[in-house]
C-alpha atoms as a PDB file:
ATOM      1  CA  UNK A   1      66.430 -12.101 -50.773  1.00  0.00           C
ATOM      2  CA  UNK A   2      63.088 -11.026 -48.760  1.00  0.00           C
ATOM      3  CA  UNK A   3      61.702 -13.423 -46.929  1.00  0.00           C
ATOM      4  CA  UNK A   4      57.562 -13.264 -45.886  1.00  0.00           C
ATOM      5  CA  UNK A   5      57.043 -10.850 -42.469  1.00  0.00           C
ATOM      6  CA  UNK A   6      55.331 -12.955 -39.600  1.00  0.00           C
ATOM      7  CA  UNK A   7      52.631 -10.772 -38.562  1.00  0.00           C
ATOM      8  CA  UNK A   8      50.248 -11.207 -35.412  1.00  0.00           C
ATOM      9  CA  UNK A   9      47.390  -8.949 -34.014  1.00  0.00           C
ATOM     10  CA  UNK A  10      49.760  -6.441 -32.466  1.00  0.00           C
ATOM     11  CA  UNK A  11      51.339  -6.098 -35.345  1.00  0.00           C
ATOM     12  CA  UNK A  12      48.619  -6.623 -38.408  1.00  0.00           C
ATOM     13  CA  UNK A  13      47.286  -3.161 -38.651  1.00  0.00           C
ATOM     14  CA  UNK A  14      50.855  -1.505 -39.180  1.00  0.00           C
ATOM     15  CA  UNK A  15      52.087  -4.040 -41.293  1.00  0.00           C
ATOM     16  CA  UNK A  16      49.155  -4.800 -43.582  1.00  0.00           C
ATOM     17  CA  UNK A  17      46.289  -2.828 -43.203  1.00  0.00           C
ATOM     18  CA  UNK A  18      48.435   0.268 -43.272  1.00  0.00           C
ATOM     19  CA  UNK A  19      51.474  -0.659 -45.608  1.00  0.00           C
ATOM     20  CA  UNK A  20      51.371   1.493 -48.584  1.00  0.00           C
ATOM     21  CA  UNK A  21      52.587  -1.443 -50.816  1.00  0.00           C
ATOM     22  CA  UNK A  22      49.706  -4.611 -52.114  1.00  0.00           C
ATOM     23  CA  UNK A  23      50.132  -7.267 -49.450  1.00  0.00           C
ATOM     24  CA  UNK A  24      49.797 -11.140 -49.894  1.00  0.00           C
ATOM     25  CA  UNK A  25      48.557 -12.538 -46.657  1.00  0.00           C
ATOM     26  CA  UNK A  26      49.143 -16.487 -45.970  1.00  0.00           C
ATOM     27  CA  UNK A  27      47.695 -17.758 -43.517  1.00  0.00           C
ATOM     28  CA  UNK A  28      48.931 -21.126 -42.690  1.00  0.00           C
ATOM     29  CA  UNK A  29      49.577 -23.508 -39.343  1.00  0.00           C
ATOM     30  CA  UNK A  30      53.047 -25.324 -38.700  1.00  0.00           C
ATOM     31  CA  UNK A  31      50.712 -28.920 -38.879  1.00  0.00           C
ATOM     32  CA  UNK A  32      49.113 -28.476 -42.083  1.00  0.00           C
ATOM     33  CA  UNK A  33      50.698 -30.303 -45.252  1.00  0.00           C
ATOM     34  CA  UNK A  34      49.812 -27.965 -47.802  1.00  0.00           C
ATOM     35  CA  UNK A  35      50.665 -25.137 -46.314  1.00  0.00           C
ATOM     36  CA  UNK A  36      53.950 -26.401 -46.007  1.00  0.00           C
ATOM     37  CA  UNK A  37      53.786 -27.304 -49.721  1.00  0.00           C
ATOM     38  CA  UNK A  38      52.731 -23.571 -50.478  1.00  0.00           C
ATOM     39  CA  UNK A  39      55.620 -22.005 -48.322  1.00  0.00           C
ATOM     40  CA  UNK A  40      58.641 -22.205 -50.842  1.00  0.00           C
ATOM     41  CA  UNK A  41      56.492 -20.649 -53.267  1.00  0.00           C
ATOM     42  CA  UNK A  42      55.736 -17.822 -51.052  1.00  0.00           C
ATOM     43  CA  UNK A  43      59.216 -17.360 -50.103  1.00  0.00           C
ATOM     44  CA  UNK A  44      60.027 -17.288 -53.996  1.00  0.00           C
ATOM     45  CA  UNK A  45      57.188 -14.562 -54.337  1.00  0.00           C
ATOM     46  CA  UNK A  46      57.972 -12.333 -51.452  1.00  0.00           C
ATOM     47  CA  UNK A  47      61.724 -12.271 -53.543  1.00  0.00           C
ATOM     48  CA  UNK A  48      60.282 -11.613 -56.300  1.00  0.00           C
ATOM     49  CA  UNK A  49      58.515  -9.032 -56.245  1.00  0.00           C
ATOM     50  CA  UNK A  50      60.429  -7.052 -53.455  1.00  0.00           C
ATOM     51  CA  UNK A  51      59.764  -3.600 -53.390  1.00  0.00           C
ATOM     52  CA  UNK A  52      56.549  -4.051 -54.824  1.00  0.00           C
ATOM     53  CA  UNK A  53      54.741  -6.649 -52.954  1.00  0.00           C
ATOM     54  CA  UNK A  54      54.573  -7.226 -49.418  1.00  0.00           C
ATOM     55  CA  UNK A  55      54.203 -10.456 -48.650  1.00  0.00           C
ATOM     56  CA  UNK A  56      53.439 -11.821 -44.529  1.00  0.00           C
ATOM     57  CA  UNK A  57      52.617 -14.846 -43.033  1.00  0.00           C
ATOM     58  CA  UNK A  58      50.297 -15.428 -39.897  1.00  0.00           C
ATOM     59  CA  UNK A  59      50.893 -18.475 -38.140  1.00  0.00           C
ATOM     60  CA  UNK A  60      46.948 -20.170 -37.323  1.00  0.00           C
ATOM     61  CA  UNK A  61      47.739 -21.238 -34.145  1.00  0.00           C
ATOM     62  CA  UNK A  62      49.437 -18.622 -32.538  1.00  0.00           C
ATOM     63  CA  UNK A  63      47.205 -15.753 -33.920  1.00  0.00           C
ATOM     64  CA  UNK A  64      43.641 -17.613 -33.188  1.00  0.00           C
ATOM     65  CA  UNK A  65      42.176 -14.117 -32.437  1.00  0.00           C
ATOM     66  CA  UNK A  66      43.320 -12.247 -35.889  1.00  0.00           C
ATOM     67  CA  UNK A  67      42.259 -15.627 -38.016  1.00  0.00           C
ATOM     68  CA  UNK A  68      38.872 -15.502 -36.835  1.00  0.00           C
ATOM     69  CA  UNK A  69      38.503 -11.461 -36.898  1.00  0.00           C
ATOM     70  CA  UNK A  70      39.760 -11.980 -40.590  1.00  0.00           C
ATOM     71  CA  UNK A  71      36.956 -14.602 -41.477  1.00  0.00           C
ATOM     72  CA  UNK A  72      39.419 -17.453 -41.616  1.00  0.00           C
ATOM     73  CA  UNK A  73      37.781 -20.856 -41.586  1.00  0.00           C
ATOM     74  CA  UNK A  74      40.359 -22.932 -43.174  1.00  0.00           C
ATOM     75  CA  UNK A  75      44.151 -23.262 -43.800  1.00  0.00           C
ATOM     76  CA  UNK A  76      45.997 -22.521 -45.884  1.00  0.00           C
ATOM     77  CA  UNK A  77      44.152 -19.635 -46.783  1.00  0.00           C
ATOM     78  CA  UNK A  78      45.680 -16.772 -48.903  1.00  0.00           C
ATOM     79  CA  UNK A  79      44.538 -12.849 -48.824  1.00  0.00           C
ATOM     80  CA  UNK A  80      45.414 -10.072 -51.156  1.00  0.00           C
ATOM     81  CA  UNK A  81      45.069  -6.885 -49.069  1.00  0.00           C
ATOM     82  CA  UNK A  82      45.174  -3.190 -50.754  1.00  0.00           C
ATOM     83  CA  UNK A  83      44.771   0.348 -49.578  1.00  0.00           C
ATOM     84  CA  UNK A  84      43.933  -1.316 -46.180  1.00  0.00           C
ATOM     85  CA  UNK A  85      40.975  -3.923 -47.622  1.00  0.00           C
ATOM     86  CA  UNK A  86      41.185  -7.414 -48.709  1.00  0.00           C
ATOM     87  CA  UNK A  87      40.044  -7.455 -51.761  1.00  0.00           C
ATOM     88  CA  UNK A  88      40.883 -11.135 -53.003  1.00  0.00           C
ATOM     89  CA  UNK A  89      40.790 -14.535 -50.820  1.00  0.00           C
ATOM     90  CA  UNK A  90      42.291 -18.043 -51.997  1.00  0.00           C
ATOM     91  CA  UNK A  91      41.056 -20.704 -49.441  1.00  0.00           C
ATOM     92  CA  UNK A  92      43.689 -24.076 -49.720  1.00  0.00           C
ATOM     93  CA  UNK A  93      46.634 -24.325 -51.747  1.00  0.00           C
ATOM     94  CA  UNK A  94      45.278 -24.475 -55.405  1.00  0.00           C
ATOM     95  CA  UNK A  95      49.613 -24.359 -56.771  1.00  0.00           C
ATOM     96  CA  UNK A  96      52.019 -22.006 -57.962  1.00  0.00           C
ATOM     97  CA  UNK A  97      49.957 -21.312 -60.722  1.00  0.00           C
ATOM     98  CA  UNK A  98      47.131 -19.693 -57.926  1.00  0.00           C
ATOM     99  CA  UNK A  99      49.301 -18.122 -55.853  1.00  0.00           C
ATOM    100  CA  UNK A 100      51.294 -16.511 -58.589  1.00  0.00           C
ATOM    101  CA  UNK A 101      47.734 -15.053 -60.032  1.00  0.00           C
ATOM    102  CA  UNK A 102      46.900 -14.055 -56.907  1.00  0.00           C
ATOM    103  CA  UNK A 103      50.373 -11.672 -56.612  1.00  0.00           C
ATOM    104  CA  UNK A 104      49.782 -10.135 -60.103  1.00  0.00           C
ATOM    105  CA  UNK A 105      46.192  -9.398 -59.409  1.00  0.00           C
ATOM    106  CA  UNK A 106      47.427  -7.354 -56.262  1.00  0.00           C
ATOM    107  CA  UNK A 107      50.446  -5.619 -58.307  1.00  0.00           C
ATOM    108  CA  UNK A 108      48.246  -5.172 -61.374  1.00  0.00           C
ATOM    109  CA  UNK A 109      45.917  -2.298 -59.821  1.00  0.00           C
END
């Protein structure tokens, strides 16, 4: 099983801007309730779809810098990154249902 990457901004451009697989991005903070509601459902995604979707988490609190740089204004917020651009955002935790569109839309292109 493949659990999510935690990514920070050392390692953000290598990891996601650069990967050569889709990425989901959650962004999420240890304190907040639905992000802890949304994190077995990423775990069950990044297994998923292993090998064909990258999927990392960056922790709120610990990577203040990268969350604002990325436009960030609330948590949990979720970003589907390609070719190095995000090209879909999912502010709060809308359920499986959202998340599990958002991963398709990434591996669909």
């Amino acid at each position: 099983m493949t659990a999510p990457l935690t990514v920070n901004g050392l390692s953000f451009a290598h990891e996601v801007l650069k990967s050569e697989l889709p990425v989901l991005v959650d962004v999420s903070t240890e304190c907040c309730p639905p992000c802890k509601a949304a994190a077995p459902i990423i775990a069950e995604l990044a297994a998923r779809h292993a090998g064909r979707l990258k999927v990392v988490m960056i922790d709120g609190d610990e990577a203040a810098e990268l969350v604002a740089t990325l436009g960030v204004r609330g948590f949990p917020t979720f970003l589907g990154v390609r070719n190095g651009e995000i090209v879909a955002r999912q502010a709060g935790f809308g359920g499986k249902r959202g998340l599990e569109a958002l991963a398709e839309t990434l591996l669909s292109a």
